[in-house]
C-alpha atoms as a PDB file:
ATOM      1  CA  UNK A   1     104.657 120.123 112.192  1.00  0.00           C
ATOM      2  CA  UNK A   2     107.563 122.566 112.005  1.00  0.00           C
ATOM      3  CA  UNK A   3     110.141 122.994 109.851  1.00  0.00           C
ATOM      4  CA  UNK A   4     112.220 125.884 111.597  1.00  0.00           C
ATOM      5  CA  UNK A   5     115.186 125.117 113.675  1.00  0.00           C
ATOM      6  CA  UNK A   6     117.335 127.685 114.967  1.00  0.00           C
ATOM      7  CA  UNK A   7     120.043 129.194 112.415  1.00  0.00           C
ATOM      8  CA  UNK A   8     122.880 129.795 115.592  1.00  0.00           C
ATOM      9  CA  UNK A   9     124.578 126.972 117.535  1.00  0.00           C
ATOM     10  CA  UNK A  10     125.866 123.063 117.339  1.00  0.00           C
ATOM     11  CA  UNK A  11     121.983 122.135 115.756  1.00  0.00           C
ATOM     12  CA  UNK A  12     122.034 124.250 113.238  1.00  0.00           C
ATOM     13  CA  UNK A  13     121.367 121.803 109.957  1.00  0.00           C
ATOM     14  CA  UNK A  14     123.529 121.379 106.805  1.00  0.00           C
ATOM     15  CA  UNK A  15     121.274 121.161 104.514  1.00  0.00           C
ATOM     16  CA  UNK A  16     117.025 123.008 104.298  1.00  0.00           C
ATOM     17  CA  UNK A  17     115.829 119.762 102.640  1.00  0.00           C
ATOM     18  CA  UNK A  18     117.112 116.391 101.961  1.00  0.00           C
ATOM     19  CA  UNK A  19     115.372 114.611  99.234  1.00  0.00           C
ATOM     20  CA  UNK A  20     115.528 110.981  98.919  1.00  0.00           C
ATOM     21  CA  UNK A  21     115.001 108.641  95.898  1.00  0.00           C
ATOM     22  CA  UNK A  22     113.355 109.643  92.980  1.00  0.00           C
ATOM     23  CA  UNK A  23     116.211 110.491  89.891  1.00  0.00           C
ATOM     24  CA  UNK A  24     116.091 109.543  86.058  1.00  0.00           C
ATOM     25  CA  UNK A  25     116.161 110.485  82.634  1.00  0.00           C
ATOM     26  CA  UNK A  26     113.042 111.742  80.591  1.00  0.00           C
ATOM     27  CA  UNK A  27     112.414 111.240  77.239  1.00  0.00           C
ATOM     28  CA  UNK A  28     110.026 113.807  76.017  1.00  0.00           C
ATOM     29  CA  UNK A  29     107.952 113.424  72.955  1.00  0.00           C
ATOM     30  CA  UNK A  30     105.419 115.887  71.555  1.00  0.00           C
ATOM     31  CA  UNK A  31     102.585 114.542  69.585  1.00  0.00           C
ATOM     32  CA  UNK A  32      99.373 116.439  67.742  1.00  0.00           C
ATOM     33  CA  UNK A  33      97.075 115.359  70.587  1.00  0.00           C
ATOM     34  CA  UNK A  34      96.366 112.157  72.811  1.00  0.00           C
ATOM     35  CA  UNK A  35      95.694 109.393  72.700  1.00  0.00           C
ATOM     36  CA  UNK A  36      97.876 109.102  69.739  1.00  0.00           C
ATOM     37  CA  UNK A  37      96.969 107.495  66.420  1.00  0.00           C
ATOM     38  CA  UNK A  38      97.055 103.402  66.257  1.00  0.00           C
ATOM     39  CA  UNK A  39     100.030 103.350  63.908  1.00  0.00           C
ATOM     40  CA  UNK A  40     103.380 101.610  62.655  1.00  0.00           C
ATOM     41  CA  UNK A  41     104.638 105.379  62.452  1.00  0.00           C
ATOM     42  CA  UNK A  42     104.092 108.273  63.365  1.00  0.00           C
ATOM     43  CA  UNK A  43     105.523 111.663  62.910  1.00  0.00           C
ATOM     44  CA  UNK A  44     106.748 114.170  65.399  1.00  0.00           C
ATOM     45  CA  UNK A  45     108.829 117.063  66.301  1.00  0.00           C
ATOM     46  CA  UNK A  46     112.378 116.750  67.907  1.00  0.00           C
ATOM     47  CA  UNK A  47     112.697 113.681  70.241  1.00  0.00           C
ATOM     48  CA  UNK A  48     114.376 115.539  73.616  1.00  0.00           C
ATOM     49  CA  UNK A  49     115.784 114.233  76.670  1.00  0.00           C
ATOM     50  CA  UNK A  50     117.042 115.304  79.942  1.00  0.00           C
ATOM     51  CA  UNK A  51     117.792 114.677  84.108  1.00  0.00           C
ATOM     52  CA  UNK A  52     114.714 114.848  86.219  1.00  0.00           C
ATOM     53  CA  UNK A  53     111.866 112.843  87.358  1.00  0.00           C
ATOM     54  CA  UNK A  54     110.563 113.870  90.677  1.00  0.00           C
ATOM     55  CA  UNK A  55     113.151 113.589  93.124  1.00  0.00           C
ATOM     56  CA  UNK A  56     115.394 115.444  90.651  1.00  0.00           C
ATOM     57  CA  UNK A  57     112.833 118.099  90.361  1.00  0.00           C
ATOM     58  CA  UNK A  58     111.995 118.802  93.662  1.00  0.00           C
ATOM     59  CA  UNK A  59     116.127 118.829  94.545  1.00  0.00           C
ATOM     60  CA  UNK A  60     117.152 121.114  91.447  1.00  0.00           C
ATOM     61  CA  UNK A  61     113.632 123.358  91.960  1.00  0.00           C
ATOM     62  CA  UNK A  62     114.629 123.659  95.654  1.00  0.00           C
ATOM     63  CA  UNK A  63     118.140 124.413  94.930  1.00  0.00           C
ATOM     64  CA  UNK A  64     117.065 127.024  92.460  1.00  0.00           C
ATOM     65  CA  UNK A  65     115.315 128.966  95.335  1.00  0.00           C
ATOM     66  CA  UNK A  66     118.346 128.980  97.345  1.00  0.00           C
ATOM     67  CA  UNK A  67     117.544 126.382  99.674  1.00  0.00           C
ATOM     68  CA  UNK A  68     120.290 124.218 100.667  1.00  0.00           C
ATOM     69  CA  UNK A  69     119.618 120.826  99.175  1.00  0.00           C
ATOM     70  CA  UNK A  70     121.310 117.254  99.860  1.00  0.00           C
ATOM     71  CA  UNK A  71     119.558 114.286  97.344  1.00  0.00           C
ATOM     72  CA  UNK A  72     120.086 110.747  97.837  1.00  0.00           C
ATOM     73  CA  UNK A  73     119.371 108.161  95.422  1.00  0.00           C
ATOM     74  CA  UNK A  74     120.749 104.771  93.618  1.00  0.00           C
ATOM     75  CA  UNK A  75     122.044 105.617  89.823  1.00  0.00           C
ATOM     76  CA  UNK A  76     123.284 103.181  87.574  1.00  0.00           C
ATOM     77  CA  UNK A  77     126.885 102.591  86.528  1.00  0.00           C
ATOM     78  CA  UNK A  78     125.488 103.965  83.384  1.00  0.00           C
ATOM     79  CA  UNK A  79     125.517 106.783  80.829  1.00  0.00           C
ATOM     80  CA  UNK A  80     122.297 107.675  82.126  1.00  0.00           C
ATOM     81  CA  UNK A  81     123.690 107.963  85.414  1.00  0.00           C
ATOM     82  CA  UNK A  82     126.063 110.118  84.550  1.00  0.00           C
ATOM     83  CA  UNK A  83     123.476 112.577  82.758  1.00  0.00           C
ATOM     84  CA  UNK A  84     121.884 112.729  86.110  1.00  0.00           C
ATOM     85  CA  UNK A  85     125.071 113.265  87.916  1.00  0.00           C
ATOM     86  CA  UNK A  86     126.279 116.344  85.044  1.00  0.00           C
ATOM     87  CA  UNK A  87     122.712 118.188  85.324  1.00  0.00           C
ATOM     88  CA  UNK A  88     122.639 117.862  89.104  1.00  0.00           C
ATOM     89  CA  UNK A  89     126.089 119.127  89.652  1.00  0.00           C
ATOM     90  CA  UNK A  90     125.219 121.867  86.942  1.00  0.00           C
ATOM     91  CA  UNK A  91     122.001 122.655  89.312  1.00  0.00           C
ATOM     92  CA  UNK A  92     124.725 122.835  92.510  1.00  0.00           C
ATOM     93  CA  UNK A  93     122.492 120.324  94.187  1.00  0.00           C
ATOM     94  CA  UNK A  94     124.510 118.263  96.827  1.00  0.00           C
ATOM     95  CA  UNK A  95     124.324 114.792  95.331  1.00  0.00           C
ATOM     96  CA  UNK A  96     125.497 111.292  96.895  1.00  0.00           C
ATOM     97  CA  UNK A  97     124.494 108.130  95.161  1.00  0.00           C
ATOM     98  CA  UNK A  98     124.829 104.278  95.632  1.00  0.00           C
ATOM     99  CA  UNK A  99     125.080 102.638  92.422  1.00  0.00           C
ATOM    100  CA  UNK A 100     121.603 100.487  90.994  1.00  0.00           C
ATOM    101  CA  UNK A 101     122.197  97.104  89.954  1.00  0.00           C
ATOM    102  CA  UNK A 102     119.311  97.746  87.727  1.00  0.00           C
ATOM    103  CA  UNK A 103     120.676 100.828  86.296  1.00  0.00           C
ATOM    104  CA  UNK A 104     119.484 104.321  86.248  1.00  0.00           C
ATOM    105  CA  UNK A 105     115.815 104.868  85.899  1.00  0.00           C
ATOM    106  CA  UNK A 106     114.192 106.119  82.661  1.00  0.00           C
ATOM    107  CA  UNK A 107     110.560 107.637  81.834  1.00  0.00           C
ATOM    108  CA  UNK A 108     109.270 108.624  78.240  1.00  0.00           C
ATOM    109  CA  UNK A 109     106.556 111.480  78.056  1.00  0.00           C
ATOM    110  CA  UNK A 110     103.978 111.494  75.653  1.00  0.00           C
ATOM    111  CA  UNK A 111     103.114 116.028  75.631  1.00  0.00           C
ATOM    112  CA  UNK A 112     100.159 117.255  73.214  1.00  0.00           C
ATOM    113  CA  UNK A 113     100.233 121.155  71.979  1.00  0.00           C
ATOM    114  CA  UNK A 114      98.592 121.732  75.337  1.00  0.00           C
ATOM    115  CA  UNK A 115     101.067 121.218  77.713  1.00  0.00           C
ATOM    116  CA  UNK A 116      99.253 117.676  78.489  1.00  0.00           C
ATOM    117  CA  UNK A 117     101.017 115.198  79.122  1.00  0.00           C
ATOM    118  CA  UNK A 118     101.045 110.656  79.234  1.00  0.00           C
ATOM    119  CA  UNK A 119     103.827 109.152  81.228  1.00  0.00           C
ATOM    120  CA  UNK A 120     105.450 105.790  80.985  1.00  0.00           C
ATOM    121  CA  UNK A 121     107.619 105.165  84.302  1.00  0.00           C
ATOM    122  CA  UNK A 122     110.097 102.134  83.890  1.00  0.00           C
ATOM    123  CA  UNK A 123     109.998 100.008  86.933  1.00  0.00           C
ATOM    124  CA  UNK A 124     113.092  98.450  86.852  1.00  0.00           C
ATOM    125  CA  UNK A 125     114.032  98.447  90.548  1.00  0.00           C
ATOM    126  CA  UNK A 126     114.819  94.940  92.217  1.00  0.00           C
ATOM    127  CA  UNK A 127     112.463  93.753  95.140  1.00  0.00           C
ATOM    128  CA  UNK A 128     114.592  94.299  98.611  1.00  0.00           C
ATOM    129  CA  UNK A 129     116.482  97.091  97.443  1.00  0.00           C
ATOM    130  CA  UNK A 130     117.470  99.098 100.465  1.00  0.00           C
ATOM    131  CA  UNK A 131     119.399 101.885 101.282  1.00  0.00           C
ATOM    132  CA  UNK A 132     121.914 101.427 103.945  1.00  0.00           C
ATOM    133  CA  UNK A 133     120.966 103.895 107.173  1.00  0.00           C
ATOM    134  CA  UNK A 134     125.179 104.336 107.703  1.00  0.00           C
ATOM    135  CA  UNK A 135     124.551 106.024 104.411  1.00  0.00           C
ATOM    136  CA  UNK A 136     121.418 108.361 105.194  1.00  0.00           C
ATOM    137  CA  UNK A 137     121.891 108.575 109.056  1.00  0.00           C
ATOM    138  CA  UNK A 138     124.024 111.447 109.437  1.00  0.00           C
ATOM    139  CA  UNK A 139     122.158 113.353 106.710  1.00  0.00           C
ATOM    140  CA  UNK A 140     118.952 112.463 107.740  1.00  0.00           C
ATOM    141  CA  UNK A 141     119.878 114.347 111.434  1.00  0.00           C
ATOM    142  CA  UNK A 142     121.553 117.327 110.135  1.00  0.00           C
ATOM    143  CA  UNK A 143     118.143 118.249 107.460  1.00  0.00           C
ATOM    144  CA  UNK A 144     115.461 121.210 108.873  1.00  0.00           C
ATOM    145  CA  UNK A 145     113.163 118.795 106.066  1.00  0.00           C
ATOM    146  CA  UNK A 146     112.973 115.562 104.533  1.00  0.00           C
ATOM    147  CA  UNK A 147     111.254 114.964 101.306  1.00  0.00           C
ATOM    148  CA  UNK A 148     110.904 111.105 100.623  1.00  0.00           C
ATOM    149  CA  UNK A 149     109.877 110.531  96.502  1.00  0.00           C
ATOM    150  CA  UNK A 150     107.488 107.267  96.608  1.00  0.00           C
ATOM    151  CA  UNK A 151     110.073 104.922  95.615  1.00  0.00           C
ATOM    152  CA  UNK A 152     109.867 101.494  97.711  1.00  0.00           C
ATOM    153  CA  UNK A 153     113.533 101.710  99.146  1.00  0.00           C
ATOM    154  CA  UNK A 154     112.460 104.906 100.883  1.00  0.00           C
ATOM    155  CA  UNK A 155     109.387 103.700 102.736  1.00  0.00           C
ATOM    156  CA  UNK A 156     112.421 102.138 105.151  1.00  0.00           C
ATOM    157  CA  UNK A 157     113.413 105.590 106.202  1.00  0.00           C
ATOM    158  CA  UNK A 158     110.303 106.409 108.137  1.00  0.00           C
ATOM    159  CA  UNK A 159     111.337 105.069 111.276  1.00  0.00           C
ATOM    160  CA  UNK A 160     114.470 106.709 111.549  1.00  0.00           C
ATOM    161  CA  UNK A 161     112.625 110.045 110.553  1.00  0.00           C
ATOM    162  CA  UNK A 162     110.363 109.566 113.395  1.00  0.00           C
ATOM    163  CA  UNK A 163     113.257 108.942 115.804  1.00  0.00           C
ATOM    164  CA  UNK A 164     114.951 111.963 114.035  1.00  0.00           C
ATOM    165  CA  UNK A 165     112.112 113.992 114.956  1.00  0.00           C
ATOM    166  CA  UNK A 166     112.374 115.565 111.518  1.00  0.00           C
ATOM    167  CA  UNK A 167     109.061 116.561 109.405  1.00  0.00           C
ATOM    168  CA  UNK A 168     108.312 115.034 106.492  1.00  0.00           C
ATOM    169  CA  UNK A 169     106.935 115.213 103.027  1.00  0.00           C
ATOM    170  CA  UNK A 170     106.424 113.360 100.203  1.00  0.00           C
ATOM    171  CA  UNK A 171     104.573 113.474  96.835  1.00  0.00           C
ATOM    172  CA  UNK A 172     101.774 110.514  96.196  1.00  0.00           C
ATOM    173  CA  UNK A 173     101.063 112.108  92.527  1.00  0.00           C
ATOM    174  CA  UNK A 174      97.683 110.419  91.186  1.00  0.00           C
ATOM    175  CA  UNK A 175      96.895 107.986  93.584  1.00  0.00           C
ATOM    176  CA  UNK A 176      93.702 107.035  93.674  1.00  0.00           C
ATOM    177  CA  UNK A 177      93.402 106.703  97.615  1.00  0.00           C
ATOM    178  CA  UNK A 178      92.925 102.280  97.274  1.00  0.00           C
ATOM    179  CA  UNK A 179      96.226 100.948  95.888  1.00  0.00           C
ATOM    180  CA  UNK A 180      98.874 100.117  98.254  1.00  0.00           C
ATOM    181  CA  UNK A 181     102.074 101.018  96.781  1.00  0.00           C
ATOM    182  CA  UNK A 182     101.220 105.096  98.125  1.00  0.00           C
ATOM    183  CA  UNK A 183      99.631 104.132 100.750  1.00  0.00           C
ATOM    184  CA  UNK A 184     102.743 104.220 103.636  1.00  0.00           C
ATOM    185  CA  UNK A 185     104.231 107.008 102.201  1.00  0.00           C
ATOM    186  CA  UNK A 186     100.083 108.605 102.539  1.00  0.00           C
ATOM    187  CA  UNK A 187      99.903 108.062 106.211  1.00  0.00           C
ATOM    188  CA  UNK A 188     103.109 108.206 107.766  1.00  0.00           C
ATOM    189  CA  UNK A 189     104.296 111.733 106.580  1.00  0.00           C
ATOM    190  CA  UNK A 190     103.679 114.907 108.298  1.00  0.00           C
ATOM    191  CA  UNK A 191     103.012 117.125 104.895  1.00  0.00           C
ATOM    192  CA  UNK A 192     101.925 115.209 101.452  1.00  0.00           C
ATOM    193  CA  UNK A 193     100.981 115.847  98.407  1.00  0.00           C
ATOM    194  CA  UNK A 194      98.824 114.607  95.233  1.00  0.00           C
ATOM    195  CA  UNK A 195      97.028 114.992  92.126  1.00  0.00           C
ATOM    196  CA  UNK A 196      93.507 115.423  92.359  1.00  0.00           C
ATOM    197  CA  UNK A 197      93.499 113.675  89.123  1.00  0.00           C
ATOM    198  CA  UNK A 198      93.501 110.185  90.278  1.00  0.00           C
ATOM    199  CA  UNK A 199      90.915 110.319  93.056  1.00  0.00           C
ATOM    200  CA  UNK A 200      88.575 112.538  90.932  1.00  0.00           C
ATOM    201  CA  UNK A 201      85.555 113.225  92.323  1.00  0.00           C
ATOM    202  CA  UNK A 202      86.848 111.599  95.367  1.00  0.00           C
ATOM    203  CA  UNK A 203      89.477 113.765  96.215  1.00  0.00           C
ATOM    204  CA  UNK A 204      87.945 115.411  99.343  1.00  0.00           C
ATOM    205  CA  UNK A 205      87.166 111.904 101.182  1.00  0.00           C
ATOM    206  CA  UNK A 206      90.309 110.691  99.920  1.00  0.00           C
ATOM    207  CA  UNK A 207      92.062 113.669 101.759  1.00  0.00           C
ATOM    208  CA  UNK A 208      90.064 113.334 104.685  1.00  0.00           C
ATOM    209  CA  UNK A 209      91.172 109.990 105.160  1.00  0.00           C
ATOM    210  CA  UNK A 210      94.541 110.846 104.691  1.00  0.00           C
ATOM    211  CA  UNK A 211      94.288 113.166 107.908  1.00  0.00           C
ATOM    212  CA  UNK A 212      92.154 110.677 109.980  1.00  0.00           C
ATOM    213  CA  UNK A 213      94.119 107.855 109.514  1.00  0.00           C
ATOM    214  CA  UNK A 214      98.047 109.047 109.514  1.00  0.00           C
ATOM    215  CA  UNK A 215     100.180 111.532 110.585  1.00  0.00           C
ATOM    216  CA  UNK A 216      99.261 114.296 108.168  1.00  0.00           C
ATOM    217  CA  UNK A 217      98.861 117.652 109.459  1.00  0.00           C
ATOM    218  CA  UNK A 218      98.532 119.293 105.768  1.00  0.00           C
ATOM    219  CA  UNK A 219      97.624 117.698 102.348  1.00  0.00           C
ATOM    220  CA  UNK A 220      97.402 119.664  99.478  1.00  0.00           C
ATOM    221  CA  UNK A 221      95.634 118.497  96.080  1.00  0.00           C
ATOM    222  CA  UNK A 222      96.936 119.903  92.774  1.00  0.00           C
ATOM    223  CA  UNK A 223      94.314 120.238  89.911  1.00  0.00           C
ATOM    224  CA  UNK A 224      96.651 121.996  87.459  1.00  0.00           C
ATOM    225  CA  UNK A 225      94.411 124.894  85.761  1.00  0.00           C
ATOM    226  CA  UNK A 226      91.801 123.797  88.458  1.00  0.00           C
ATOM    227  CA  UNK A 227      94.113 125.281  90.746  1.00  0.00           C
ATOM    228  CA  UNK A 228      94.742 123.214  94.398  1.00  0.00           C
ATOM    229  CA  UNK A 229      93.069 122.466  97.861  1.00  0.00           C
ATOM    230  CA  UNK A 230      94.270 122.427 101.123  1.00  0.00           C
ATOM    231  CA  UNK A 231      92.961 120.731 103.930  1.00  0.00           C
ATOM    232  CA  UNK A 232      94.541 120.875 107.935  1.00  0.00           C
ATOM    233  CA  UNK A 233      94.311 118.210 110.909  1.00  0.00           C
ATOM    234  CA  UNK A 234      93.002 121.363 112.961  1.00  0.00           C
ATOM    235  CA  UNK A 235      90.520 122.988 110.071  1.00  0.00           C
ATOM    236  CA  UNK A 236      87.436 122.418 108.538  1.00  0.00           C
ATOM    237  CA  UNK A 237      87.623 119.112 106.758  1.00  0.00           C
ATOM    238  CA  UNK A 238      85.998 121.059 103.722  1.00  0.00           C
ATOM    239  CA  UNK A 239      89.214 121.730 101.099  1.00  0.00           C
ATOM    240  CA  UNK A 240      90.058 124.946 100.891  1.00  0.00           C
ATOM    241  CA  UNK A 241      90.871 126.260  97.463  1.00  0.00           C
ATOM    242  CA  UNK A 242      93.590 127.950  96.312  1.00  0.00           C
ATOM    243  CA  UNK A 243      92.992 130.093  92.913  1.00  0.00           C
ATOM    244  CA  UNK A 244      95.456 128.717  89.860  1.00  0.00           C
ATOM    245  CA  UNK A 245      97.745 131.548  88.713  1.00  0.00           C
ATOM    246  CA  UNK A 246      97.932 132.031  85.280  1.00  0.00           C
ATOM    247  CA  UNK A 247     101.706 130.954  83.676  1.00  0.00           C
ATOM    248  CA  UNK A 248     103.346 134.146  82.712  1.00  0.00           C
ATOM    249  CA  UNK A 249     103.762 132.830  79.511  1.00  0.00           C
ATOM    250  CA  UNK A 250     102.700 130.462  76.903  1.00  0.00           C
ATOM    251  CA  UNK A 251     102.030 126.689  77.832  1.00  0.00           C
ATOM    252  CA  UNK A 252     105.014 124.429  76.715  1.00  0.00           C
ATOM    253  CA  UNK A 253     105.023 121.226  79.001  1.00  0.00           C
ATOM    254  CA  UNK A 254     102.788 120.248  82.219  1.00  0.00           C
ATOM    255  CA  UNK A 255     105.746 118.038  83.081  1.00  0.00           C
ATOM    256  CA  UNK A 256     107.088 118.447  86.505  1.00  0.00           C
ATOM    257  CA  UNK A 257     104.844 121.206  87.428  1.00  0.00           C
ATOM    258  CA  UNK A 258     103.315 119.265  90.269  1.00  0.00           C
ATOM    259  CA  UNK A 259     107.264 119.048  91.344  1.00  0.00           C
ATOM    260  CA  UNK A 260     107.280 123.076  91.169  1.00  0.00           C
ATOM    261  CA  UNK A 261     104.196 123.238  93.151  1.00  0.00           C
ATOM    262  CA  UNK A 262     106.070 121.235  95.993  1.00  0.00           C
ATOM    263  CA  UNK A 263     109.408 123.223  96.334  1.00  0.00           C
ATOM    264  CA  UNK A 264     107.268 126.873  96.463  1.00  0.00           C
ATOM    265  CA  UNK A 265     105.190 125.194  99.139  1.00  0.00           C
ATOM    266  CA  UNK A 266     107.922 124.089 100.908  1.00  0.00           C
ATOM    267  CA  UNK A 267     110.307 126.945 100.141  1.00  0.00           C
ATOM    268  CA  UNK A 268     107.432 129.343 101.986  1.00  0.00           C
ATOM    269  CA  UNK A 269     107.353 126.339 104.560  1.00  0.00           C
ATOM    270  CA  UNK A 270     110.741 126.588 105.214  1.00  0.00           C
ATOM    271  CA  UNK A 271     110.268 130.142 105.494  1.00  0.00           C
ATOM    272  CA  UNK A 272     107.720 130.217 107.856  1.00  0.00           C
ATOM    273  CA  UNK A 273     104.819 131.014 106.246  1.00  0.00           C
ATOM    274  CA  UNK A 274     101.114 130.679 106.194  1.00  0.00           C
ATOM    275  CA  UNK A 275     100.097 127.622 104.643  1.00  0.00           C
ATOM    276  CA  UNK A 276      97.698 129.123 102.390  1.00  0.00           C
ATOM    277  CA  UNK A 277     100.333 131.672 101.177  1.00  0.00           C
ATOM    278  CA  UNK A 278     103.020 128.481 101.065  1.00  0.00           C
ATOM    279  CA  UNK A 279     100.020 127.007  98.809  1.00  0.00           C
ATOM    280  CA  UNK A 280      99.905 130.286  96.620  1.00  0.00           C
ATOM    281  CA  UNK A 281     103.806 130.176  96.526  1.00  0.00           C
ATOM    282  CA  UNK A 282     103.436 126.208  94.885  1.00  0.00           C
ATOM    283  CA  UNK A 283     100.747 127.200  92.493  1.00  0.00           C
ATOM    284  CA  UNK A 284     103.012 130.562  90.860  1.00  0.00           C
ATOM    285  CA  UNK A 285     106.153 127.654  90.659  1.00  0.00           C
ATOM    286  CA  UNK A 286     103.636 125.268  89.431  1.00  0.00           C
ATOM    287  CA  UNK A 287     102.803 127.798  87.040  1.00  0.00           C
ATOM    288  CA  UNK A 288     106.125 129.370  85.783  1.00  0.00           C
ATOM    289  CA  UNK A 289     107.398 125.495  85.164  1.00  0.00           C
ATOM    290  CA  UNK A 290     104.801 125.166  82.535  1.00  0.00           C
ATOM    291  CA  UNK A 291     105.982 127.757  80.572  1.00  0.00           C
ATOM    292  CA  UNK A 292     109.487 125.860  79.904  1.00  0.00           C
ATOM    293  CA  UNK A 293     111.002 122.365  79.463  1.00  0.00           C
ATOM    294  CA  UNK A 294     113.847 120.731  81.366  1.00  0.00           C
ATOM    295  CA  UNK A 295     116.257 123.207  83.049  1.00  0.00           C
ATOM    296  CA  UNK A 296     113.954 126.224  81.632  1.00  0.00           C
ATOM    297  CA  UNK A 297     111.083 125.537  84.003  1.00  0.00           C
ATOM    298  CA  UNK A 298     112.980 126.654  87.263  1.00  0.00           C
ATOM    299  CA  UNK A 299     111.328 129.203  88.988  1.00  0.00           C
ATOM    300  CA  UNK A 300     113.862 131.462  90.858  1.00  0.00           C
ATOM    301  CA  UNK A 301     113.165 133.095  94.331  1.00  0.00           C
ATOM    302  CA  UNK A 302     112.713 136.621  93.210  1.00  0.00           C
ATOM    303  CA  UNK A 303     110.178 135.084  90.377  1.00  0.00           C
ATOM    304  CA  UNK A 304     108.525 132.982  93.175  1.00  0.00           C
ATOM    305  CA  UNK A 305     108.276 136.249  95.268  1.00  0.00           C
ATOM    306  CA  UNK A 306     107.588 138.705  93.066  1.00  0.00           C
ATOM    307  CA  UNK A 307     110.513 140.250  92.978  1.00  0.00           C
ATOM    308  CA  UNK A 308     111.655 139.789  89.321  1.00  0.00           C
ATOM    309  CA  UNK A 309     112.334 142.971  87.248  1.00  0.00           C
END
């Protein structure tokens, strides 16, 4: 896999990365720990919303490293749609987006005093929805990177990102390794991610499998304070581990900070780094976006690098 194309000349691409699928709306609400108490009612702090979900993430966290984003997706007609459109044209990503017949896509957080977090993703897509390729074509050839969010309409890109000869990533979050929906998305990109939390102990055959039965030349397992593995088509099948960095500050919200992890690694992919130091890179964004919620949990590049006075 390579992600570098040459900067001079009639193939130089518009855009670093072009992230497909994947926007919403969170609805964040902090509670004294989980699971929370069997009750009618129950008291909490300030009820808090904003953009995000992962494709947002991974297209505003990119963009706030200077990388040159493009993000297609399917919004509603709604007002929910047009809080995604606001904080993504506040973020300067590059956004195009066919309208849902469902609407816009919504998630509510459940976040104890740890940073811990319980998710409740709406599934409100139609069967059969598909994204026309007049529509991602000409994007899809002009990206040094495509990052596909596990959404089912973007499973029907693969082929074309094969014939693109483009690499590819995409995030599988907790999958367990056995159910299906992850499963395409697992084996036909060239660079993917996941939590170690849903495979537990399994996470090293479920990785190994990964490699021997796609296209995988990397896969990297995020264990949040645990830190994250790596594992190569051409290593040791033995996961490598990459220390956790401590967040420079304290803990506010774990949410999206397996997003973070993703645009450092492929910010020092892009970049042309070593993968361990790419994986180092995803753990200090990983990091930093704990410390903040919403918008606050961008890491920028000096940050990232080191750089920050």
């Amino acid at each position: 896999m390579t992600d570098q194309r040459s900067d001079d000349g009639p193939d130089r691409a518009a855009h670093d990365v072009l992230v497909v699928g994947g926007s919403g709306v969170d609805t964040v609400v902090r509670v004294d720990s989980l699971p929370v108490p069997l009750a009618d009612s129950v008291d909490v702090s300030a009820i808090r919303e904003w953009p995000g979900h992962t494709g947002g993430n991974v297209a505003l966290g990119c963009r706030a490293l200077g990388l040159t984003v493009k993000f297609l997706d399917f919004v509603g007609d709604d007002a929910t749609g047009a809080q995604v459109r606001a904080r993504l044209a506040e973020g300067d990503v590059d956004f195009e987006a066919l309208t849902s017949p469902s609407g816009t896509r919504r998630a509510v957080s459940l976040v104890e005093r740890t940073g811990r977090r319980m998710s409740f993703q709406d599934a409100r897509e139609p069967a059969g929805l598909r994204m026309p390729r007049p529509f991602y074509l000409p994007h899809l050839r002009a990206a040094r990177h495509v990052h596909l969010s596990v959404v089912d309409f973007a499973r029907h890109l693969f082929d074309d990102i094969a014939e693109a000869g483009v690499p590819v990533s995409t995030d599988l979050h907790d999958w367990d390794g056995l159910s299906g929906h992850q499963r395409e998305f697992a084996l036909r990109a060239d660079l993917v991610f996941l939590s170690a939390t849903g495979a537990g102990g399994r996470i090293a055959s479920v990785m190994k499998e990964i490699l021997r039965d796609g296209r995988a030349e990397v896969v990297v397992a995020t264990a949040g304070a645990g830190g994250s593995y790596l594992m190569t088509r051409e290593g040791s099948r033995t996961p490598r581990p990459i220390a956790a960095v401590v967040p420079p500050g304290p803990v506010v919200d774990s949410n999206g900070a397996g997003d973070a992890y993703v645009c450092g690694f492929l910010y020092g992919r892009l970049a042309g780094r070593g993968l361990e130091e790419c994986a180092v890179l995803g753990a200090r964004a990983g990091a930093y976006a704990c410390t903040g919620a919403g918008p606050a949990s961008l890491i920028g590049r000096d940050e990232l690098l080191g750089q920050a006075g």
